[in-house]
Protein backbone atom coordinates (compact mmCIF):
# COMPACT_ATOMS: atom_id res chain seq x y z
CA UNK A 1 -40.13 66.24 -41.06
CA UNK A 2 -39.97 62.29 -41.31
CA UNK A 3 -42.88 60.52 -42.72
CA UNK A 4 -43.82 58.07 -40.37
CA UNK A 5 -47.16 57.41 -42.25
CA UNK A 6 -48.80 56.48 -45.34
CA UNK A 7 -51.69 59.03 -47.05
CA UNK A 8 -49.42 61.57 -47.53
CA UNK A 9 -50.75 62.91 -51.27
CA UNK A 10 -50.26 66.38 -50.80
CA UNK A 11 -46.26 66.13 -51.35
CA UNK A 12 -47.04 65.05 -54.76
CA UNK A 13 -47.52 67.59 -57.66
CA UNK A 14 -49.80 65.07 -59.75
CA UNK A 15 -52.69 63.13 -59.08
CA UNK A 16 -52.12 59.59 -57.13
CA UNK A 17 -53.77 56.35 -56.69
CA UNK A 18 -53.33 56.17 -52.77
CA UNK A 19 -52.61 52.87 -51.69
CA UNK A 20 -50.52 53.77 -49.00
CA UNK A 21 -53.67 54.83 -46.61
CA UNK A 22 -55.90 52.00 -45.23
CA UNK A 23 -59.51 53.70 -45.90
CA UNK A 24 -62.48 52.21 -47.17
CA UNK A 25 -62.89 53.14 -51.17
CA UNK A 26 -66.42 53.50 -50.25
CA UNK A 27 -65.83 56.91 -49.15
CA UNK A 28 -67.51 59.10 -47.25
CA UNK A 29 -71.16 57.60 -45.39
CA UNK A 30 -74.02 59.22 -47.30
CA UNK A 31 -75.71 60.45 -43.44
CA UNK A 32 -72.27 61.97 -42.31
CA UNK A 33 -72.08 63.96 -45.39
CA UNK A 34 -75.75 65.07 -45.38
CA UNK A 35 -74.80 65.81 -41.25
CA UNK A 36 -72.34 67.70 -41.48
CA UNK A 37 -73.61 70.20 -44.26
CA UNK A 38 -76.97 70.55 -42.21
CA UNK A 39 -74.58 71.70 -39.40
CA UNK A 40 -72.02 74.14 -40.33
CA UNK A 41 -74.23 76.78 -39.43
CA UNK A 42 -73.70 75.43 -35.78
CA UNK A 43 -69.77 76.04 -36.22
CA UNK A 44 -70.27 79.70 -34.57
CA UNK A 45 -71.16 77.60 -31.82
CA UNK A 46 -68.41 75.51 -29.03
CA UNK A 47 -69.07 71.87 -29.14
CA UNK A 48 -71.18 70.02 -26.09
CA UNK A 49 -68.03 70.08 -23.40
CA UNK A 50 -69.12 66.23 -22.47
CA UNK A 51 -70.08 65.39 -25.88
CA UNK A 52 -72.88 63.18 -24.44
CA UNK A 53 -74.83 62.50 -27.75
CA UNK A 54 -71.61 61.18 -30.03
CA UNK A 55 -70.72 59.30 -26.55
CA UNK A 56 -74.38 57.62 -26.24
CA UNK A 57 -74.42 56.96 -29.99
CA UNK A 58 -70.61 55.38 -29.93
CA UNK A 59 -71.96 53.22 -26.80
CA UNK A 60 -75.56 51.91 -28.90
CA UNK A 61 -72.99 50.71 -31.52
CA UNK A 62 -70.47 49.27 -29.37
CA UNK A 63 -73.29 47.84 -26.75
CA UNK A 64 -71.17 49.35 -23.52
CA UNK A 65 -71.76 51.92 -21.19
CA UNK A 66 -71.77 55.13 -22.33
CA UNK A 67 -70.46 56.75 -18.82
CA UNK A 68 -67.27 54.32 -19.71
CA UNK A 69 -66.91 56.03 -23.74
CA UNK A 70 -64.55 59.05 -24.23
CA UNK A 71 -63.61 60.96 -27.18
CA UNK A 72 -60.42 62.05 -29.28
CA UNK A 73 -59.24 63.91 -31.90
CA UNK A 74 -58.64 60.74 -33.71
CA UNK A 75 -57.68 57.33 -31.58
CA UNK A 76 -53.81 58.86 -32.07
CA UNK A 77 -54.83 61.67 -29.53
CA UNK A 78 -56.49 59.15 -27.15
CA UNK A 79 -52.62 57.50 -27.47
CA UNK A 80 -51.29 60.00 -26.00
CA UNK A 81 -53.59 61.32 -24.05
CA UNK A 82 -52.94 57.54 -22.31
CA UNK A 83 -49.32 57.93 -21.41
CA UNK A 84 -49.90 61.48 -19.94
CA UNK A 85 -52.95 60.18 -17.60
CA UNK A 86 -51.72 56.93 -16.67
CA UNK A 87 -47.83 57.41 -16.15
CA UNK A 88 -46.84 53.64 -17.34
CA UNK A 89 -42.79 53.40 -16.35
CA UNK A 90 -42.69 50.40 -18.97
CA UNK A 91 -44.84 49.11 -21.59
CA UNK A 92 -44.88 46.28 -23.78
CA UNK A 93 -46.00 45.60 -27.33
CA UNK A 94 -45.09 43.36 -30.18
CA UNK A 95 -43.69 44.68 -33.08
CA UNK A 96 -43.98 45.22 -35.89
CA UNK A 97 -46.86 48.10 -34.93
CA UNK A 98 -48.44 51.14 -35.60
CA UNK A 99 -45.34 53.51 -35.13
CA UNK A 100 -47.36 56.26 -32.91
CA UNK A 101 -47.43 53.70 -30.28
CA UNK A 102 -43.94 54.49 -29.51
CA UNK A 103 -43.25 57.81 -29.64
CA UNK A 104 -46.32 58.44 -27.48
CA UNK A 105 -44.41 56.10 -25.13
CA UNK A 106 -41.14 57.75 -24.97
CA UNK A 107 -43.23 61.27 -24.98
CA UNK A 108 -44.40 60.14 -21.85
CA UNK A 109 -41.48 59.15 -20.56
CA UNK A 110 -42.32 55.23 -20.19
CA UNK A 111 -39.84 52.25 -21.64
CA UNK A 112 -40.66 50.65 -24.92
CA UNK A 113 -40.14 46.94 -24.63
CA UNK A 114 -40.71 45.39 -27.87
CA UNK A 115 -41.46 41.57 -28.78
CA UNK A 116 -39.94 41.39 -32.58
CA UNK A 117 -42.29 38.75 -34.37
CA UNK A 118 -40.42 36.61 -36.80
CA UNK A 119 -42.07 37.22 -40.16
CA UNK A 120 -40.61 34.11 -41.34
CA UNK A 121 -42.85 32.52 -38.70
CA UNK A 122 -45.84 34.55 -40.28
CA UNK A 123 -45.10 37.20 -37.49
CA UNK A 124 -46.94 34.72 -34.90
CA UNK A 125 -47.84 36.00 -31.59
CA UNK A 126 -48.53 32.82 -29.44
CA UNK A 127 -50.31 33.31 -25.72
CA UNK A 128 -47.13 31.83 -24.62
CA UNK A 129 -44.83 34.38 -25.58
CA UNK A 130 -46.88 37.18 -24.25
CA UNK A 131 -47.39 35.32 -20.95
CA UNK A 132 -43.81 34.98 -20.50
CA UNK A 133 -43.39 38.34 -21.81
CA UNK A 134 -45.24 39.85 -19.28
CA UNK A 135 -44.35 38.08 -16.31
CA UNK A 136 -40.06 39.17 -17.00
CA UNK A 137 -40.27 42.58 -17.93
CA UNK A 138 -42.63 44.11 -15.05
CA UNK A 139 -44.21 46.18 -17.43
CA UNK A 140 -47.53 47.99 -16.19
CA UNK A 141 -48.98 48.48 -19.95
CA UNK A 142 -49.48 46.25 -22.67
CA UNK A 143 -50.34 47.60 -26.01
CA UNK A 144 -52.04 45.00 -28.90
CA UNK A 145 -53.21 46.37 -32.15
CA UNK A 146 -56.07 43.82 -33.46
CA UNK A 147 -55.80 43.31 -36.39
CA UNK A 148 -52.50 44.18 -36.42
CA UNK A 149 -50.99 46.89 -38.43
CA UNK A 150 -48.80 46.65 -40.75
CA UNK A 151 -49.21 42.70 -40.17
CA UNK A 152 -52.57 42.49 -40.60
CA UNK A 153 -52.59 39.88 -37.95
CA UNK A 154 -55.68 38.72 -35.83
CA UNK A 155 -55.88 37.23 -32.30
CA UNK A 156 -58.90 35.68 -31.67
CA UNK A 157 -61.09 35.56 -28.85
CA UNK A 158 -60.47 33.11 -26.53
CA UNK A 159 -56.59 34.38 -26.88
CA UNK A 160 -57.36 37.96 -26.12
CA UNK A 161 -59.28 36.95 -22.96
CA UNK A 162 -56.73 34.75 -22.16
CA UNK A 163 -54.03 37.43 -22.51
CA UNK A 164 -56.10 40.31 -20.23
CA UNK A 165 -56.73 37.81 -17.74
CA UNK A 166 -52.97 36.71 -17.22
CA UNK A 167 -52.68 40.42 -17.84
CA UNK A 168 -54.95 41.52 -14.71
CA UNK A 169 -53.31 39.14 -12.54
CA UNK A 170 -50.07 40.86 -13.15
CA UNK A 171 -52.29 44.40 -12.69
CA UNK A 172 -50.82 45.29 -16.43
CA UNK A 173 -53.47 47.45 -18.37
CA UNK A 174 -54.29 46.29 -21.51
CA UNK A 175 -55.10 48.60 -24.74
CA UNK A 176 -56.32 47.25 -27.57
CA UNK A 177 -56.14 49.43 -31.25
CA UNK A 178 -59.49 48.03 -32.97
CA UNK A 179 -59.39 50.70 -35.43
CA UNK A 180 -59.46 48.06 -37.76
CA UNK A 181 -61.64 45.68 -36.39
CA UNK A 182 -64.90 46.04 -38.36
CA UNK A 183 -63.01 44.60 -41.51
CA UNK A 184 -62.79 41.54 -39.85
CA UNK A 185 -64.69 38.44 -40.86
CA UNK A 186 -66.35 37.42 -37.33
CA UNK A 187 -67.22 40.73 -36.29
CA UNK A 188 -68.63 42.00 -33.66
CA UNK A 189 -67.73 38.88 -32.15
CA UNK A 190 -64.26 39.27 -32.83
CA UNK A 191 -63.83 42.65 -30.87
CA UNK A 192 -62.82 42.33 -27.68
CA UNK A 193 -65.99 44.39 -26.43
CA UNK A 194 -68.32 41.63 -26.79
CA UNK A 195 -66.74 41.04 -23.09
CA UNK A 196 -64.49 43.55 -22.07
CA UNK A 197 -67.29 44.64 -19.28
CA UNK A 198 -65.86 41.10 -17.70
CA UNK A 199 -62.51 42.91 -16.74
CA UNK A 200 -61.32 46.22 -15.17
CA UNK A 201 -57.73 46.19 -17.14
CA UNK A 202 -58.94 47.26 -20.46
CA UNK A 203 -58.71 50.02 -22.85
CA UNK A 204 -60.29 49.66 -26.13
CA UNK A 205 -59.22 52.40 -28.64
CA UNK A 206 -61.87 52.68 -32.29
CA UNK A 207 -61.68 55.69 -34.80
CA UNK A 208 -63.79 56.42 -37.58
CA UNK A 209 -60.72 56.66 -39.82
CA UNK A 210 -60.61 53.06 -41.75
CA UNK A 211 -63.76 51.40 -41.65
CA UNK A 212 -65.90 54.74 -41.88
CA UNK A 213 -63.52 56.63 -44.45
CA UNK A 214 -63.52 59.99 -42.50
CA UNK A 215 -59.36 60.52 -41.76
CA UNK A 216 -59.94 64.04 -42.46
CA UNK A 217 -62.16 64.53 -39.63
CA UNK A 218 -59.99 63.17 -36.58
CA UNK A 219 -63.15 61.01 -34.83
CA UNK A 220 -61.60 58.86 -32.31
CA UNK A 221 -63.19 57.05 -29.04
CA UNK A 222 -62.28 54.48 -26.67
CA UNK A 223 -63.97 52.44 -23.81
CA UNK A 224 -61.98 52.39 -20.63
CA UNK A 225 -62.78 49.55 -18.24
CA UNK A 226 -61.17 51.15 -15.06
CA UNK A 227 -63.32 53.98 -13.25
CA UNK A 228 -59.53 55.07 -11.84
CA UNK A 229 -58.48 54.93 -15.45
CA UNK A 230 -61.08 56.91 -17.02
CA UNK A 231 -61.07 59.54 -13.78
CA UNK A 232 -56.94 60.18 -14.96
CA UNK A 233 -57.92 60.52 -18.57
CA UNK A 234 -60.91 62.79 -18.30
CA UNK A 235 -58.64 64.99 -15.55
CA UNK A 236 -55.87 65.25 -18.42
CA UNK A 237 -57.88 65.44 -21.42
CA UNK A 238 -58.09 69.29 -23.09
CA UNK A 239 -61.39 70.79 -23.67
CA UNK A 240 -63.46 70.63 -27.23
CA UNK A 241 -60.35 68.58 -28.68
CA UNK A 242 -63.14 66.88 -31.07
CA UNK A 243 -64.78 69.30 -33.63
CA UNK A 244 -68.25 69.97 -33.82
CA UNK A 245 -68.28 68.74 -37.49
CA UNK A 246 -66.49 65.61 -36.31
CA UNK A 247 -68.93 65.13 -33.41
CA UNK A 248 -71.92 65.63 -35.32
CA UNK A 249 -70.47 62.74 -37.74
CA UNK A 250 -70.65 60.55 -34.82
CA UNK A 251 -73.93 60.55 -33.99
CA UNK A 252 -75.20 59.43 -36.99
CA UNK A 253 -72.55 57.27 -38.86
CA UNK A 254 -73.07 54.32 -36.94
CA UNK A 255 -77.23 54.26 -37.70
CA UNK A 256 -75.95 54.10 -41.32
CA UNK A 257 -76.80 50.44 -41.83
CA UNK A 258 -76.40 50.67 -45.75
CA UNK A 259 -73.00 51.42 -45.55
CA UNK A 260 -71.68 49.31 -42.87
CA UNK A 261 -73.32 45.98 -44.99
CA UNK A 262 -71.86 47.11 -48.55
CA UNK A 263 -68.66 47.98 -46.70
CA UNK A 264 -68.24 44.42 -45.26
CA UNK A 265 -69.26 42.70 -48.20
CA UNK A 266 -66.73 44.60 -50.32
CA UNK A 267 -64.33 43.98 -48.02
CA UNK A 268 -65.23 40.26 -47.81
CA UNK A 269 -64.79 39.97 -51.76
CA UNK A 270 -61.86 42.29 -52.83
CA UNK A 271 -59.49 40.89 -50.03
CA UNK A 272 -59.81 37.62 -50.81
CA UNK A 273 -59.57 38.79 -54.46
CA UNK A 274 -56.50 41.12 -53.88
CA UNK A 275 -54.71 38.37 -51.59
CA UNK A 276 -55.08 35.79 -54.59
CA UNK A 277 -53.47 38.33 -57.47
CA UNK A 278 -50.56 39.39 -55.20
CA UNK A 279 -49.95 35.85 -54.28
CA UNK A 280 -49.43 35.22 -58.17
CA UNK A 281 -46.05 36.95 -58.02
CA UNK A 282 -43.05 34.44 -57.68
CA UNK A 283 -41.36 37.60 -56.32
CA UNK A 284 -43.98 38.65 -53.37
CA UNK A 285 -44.22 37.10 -50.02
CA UNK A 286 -47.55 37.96 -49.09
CA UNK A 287 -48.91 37.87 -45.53
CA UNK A 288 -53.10 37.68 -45.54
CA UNK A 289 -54.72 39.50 -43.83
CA UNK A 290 -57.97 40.30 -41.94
CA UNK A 291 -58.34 43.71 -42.27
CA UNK A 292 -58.13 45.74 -45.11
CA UNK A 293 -54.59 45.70 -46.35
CA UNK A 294 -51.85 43.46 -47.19
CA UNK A 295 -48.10 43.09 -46.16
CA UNK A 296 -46.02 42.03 -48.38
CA UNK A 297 -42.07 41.03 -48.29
CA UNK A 298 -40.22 41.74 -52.14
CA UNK A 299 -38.25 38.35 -52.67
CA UNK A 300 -35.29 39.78 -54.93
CA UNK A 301 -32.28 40.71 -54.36
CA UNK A 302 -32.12 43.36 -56.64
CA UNK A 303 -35.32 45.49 -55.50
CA UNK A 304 -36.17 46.95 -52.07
CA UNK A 305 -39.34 48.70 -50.95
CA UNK A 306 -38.38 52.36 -51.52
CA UNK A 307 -37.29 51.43 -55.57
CA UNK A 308 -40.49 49.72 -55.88
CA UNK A 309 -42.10 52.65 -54.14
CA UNK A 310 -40.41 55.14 -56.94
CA UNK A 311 -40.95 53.12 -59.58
CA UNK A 312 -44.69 52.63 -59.09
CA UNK A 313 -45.09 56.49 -58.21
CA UNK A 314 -43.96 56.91 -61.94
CA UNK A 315 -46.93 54.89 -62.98
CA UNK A 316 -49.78 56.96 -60.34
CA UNK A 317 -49.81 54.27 -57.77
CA UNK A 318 -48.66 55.26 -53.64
CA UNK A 319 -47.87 52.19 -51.76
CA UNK A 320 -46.68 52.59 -48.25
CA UNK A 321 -42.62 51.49 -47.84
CA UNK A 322 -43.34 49.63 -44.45
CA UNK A 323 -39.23 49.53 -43.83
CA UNK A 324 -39.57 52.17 -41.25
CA UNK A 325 -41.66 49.85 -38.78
CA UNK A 326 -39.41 48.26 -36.63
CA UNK A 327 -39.02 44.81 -36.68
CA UNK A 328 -39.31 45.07 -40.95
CA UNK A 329 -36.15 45.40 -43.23
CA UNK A 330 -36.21 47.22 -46.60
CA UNK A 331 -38.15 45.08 -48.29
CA UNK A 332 -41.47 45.60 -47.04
CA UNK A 333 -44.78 47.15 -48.43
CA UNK A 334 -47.89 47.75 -47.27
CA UNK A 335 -50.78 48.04 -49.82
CA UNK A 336 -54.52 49.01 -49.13
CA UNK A 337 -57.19 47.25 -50.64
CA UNK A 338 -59.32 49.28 -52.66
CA UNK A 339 -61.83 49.05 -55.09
CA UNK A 340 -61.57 45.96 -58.12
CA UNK A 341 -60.97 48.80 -60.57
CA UNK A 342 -58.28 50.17 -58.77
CA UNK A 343 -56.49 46.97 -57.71
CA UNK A 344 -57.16 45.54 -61.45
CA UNK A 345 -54.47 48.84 -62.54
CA UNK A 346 -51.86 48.05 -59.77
CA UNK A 347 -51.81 44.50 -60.49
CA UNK A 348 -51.51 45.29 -64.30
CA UNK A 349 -48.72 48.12 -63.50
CA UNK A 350 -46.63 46.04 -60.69
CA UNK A 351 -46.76 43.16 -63.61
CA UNK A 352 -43.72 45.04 -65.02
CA UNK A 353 -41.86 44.94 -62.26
CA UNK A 354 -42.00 41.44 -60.85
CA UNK A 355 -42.30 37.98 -62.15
């Protein structure tokens, strides 16, 4: 099987350092773990078919519509579930970019049409580009991940609106990944649902995977702005694909206002932090970012991502070889920032390995 991801541990027979996995070091919320023991006795029990209390909870954080919320087993499953309910013939995305994204296009039998950014350019996605983007290739979707990943990339507001209007005039949908949105700097202001209600061309996709720390429980939603749209995706979608457990970790991790503020401001520290370390290497092109990793480009000849990858697996540390995104060559890593402890030990161990 090809590993398309990072987080993989369980191939490994000793105990890692995962920085191949973008997940808060925070862990899990303190009310989703008290949840979620107070309700296993509920597991002999089918979860609500319509999931109306995660939905209304998912809506109060997100301040949208609940009727316009849906659920997936993770925001992957709401990928696909996109491609089966909507039928796109073409769809267009830059790239580099989360690599489910394509598959779940060609699954579906729609055309991946790629925009490579230029990462000597600082992979820069100008309004521009997707304008004239969209208006040559006819494409019916257009797929943004904001930030990006691997890039780490944000468009900012007035861009985004500017994009989904050109967008709607060309009657392309727009879907937005904003899985890693609350690690941003200027959010909620930064997500596009602080006005997506303004337009009927939008999907917005969230998870509580990053921000929230809960990968293991596949918790996934999206607001749809199209009442065609969502009528398609609730037609396709299979029954109970969210677990109880999972749902039940919905409806309370977004009330948990300790964790969201020590989250941020660890966030708002240990990037900047991170970014200045890696940035010390003579042999690192680093890209900053606004979420909570960093791309980096290795600037020698003589080492490519996968070496680097061996050599630090050696030492306990998992970066993620980004090589297998398209638009990067071999020399591409990803690495997650995690706790000052933990970043202290990779800095220290990567010191042997570049100048």
């Amino acid at each position: 099987m090809m590993d398309f991801h990072g987080g993989n541990i369980y191939r490994y027979p000793y105990p890692v350092i995962d920085f191949s996995a973008n997940i808060n070091p925070l862990g899990v919320p303190p009310r989703v773990r008290k949840a979620v023991v107070e309700k296993l006795d509920l597991l002999v029990h089918y979860p609500d078919p319509e999931y109306i209390a995660p939905r209304e909870a998912a809506a109060r954080y997100c301040r949208v519509s609940k009727e316009n919320v849906i659920l997936g087993n993770g925001a992957t499953e709401i990928i696909f579930q996109l491609f089966r309910a909507l039928k796109p013939d073409r769809v267009l995305a830059p790239v580099p970019l989360f690599s489910e994204y394509e598959r779940a296009a060609r699954l579906g039998g729609a055309e991946f049409v790629p925009i490579v950014l230029d990462w000597e350019n600082g992979f820069a996605l100008s309004p521009q580009l997707l304008f004239e983007n969209l208006q040559q290739v006819g494409a019916q979707m257009l797929m943004l991940c904001n930030p990006n990943n691997p890039t780490g990339k944000l468009l900012d507001r007035d861009t985004m609106k500017a994009v989904i209007e050109t967008a709607k005039s060309l009657s392309v949908t727009v879907v937005v990944d904003e899985t890693f949105i609350e690690f941003t700097e200027d959010y909620p202001d930064s997500s596009v649902l602080s006005f997506a209600s303004e337009f009927d061309n939008v999907v917005v996709l969230r998870a509580l995977t990053k921000f929230f720390a809960l990968p293991g429980l596949r918790a996934g939603y999206a607001w749809v702005g199209s009442e065609e749209a969502l009528s398609r995706l609730l037609l396709t979608k299979e029954p109970w694909s969210v677990n109880l457990l999972a749902a039940c970790a919905m409806e309370v991790v977004f009330d948990d206002a300790d964790y969201i503020t020590a989250s941020r401001a660890w966030i708002a520290e240990e990037r900047a932090y991170f970014c200045d370390r890696l940035a010390e290497f003579r042999d690192l092109v680093v890209f900053p970012p606004a979420a909570n990793f960093v791309l980096c480009r290795i600037n020698r000849p003589d080492l490519d991502a996968a070496r680097l990858k061996a050599l630090l697996l050696n030492d306990g540390f998992l970066i993620r070889d980004a090589s297998n995104f398209r638009g990067l060559d071999s020399r591409f890593i990803r690495i997650a920032i995690k706790s000052r402890q933990d970043n202290q030990s990779l800095i220290t161990c990567l010191k042997r390995y570049l100048s």
